[in-house]
Protein backbone atom coordinates (compact mmCIF):
# COMPACT_ATOMS: atom_id res chain seq x y z
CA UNK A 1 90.26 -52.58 61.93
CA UNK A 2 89.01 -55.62 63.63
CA UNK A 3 87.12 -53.75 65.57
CA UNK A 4 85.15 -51.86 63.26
CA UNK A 5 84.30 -55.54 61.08
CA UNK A 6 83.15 -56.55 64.57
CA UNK A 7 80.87 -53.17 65.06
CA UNK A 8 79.20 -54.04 61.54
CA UNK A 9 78.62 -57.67 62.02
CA UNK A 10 76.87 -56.53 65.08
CA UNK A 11 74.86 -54.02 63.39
CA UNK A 12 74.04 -56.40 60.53
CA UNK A 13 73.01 -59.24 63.11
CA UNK A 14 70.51 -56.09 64.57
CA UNK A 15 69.00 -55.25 61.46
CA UNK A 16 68.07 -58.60 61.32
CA UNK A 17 66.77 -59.08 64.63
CA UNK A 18 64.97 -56.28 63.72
CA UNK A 19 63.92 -57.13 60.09
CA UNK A 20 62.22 -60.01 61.45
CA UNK A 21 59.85 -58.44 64.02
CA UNK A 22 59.14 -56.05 60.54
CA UNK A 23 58.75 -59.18 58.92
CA UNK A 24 56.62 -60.40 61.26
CA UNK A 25 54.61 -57.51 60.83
CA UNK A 26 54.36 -57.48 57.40
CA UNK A 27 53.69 -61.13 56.75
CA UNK A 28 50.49 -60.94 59.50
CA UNK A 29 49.13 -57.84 57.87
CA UNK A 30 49.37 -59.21 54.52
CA UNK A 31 47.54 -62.71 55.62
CA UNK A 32 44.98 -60.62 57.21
CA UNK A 33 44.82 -58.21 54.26
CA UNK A 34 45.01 -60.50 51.72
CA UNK A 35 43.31 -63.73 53.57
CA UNK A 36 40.95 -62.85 56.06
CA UNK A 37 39.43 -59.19 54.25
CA UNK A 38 39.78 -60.42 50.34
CA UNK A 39 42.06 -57.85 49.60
CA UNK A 40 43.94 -57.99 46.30
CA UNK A 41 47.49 -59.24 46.94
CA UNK A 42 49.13 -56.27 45.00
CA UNK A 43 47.43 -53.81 48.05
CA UNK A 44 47.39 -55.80 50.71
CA UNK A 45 51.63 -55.76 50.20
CA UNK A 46 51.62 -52.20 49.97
CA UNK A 47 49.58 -51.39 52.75
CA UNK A 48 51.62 -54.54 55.05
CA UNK A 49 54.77 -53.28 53.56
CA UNK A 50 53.86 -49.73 54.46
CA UNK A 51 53.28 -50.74 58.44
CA UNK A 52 56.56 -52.61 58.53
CA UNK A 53 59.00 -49.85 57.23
CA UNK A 54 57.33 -47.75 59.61
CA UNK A 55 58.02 -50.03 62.68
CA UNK A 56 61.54 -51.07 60.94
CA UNK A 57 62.40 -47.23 60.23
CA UNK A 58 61.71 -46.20 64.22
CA UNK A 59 63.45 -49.31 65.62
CA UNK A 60 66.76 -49.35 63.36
CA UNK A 61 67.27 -45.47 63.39
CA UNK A 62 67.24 -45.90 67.54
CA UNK A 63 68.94 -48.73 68.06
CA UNK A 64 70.75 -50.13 65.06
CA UNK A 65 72.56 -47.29 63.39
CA UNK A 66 72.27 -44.97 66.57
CA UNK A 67 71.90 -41.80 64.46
CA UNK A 68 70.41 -38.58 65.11
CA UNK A 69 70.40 -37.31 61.58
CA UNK A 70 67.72 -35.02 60.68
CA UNK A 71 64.56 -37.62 60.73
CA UNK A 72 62.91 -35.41 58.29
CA UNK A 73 65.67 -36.33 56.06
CA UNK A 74 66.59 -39.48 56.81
CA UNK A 75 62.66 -40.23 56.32
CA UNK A 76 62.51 -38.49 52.88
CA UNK A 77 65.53 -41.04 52.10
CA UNK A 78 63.65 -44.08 53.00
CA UNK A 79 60.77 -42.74 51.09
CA UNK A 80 62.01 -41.96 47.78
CA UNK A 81 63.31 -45.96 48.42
CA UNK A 82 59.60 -46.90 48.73
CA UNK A 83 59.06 -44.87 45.77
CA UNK A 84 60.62 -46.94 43.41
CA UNK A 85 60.97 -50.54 45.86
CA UNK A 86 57.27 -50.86 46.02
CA UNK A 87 55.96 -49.90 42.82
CA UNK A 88 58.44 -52.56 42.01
CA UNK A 89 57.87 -55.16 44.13
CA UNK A 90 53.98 -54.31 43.41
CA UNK A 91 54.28 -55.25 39.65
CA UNK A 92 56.28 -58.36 40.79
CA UNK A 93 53.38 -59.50 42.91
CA UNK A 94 50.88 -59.05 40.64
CA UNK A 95 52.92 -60.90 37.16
CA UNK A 96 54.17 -63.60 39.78
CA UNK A 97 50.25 -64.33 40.95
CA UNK A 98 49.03 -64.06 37.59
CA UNK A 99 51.65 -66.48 36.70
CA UNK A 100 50.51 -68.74 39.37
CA UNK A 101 52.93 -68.53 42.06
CA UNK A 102 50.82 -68.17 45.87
CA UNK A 103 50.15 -65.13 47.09
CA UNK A 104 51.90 -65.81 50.19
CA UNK A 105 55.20 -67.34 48.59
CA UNK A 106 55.74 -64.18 46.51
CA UNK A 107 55.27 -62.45 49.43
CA UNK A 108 58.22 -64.09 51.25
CA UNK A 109 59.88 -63.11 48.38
CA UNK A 110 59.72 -59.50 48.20
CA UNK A 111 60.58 -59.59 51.62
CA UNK A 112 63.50 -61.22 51.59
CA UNK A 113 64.52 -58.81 48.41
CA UNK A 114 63.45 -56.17 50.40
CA UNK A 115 65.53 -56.81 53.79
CA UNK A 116 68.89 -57.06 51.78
CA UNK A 117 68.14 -54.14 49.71
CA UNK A 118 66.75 -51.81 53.10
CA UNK A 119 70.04 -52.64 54.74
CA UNK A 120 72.39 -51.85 51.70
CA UNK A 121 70.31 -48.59 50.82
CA UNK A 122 69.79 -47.46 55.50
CA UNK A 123 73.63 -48.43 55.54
CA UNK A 124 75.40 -46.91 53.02
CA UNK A 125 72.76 -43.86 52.25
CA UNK A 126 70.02 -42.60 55.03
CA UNK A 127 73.04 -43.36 57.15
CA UNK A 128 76.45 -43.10 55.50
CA UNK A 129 77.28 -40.53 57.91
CA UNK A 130 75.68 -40.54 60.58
CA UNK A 131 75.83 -44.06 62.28
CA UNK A 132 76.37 -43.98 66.13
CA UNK A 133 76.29 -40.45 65.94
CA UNK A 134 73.59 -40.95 69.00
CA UNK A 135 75.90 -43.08 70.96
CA UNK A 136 76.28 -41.56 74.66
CA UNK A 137 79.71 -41.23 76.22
CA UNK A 138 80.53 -42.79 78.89
């Protein structure tokens, strides 16, 4: 049992490794979306958000959860996600800005809501099943 608690805690500590180069991502598109171009926050976090589950998808299904589920499906998964997280997380930008709250605080927001809820939802749904289903024997 200890062993699999360990295998988790490792996986977590990935995703986060991880989740911050996506963050990393995100946050620099969104300054120079939203900062540099003049693009309204609401877009510039879809379209940053958009670039870092891309890069965040590729990296955790390789290396983090070792899977080789169908990527079709796995990508559908993490799309119907998006579907409702950004939308979401859209609406919260926009009422939060319009409330007064900066652009780039609300932003550090939704991605902090938005690492949690990615690893909950890869974990224990785009995943479930097939985690280290890619690992090699040795």
């Amino acid at each position: 049992m200890a062993k699999i608690e360990k295998k988790e805690w490792i996986r977590s500590l990935k995703f986060l490794l991880f989740s911050i180069s996506a963050g990393v991502i995100q946050f620099g598109t969104f300054v120079l979306f939203a900062e540099v171009f003049g693009i309204v926050e609401w877009a510039s976090n879809a379209m940053s958000m958009f670039l870092s589950v891309l890069w965040n998808f590729t990296i955790n299904r390789k290396l983090t959860f070792k899977s080789i589920s169908n990527v079709k499906i796995a990508m559908l998964l993490v799309a119907l996600f998006y579907a409702v997280f950004l939308p979401v997380s859209s609406l919260f930008t926009k009422f939060a800005n319009d409330a007064g709250i900066h652009a780039l605080v609300v932003e550090v927001m939704v991605m902090i809501s938005n690492f949690v809820l990615e690893f909950l939802y890869y974990r224990f749904v785009v995943y479930r099943n097939s985690c280290d289903t890619a690992v090699s024997k040795k």
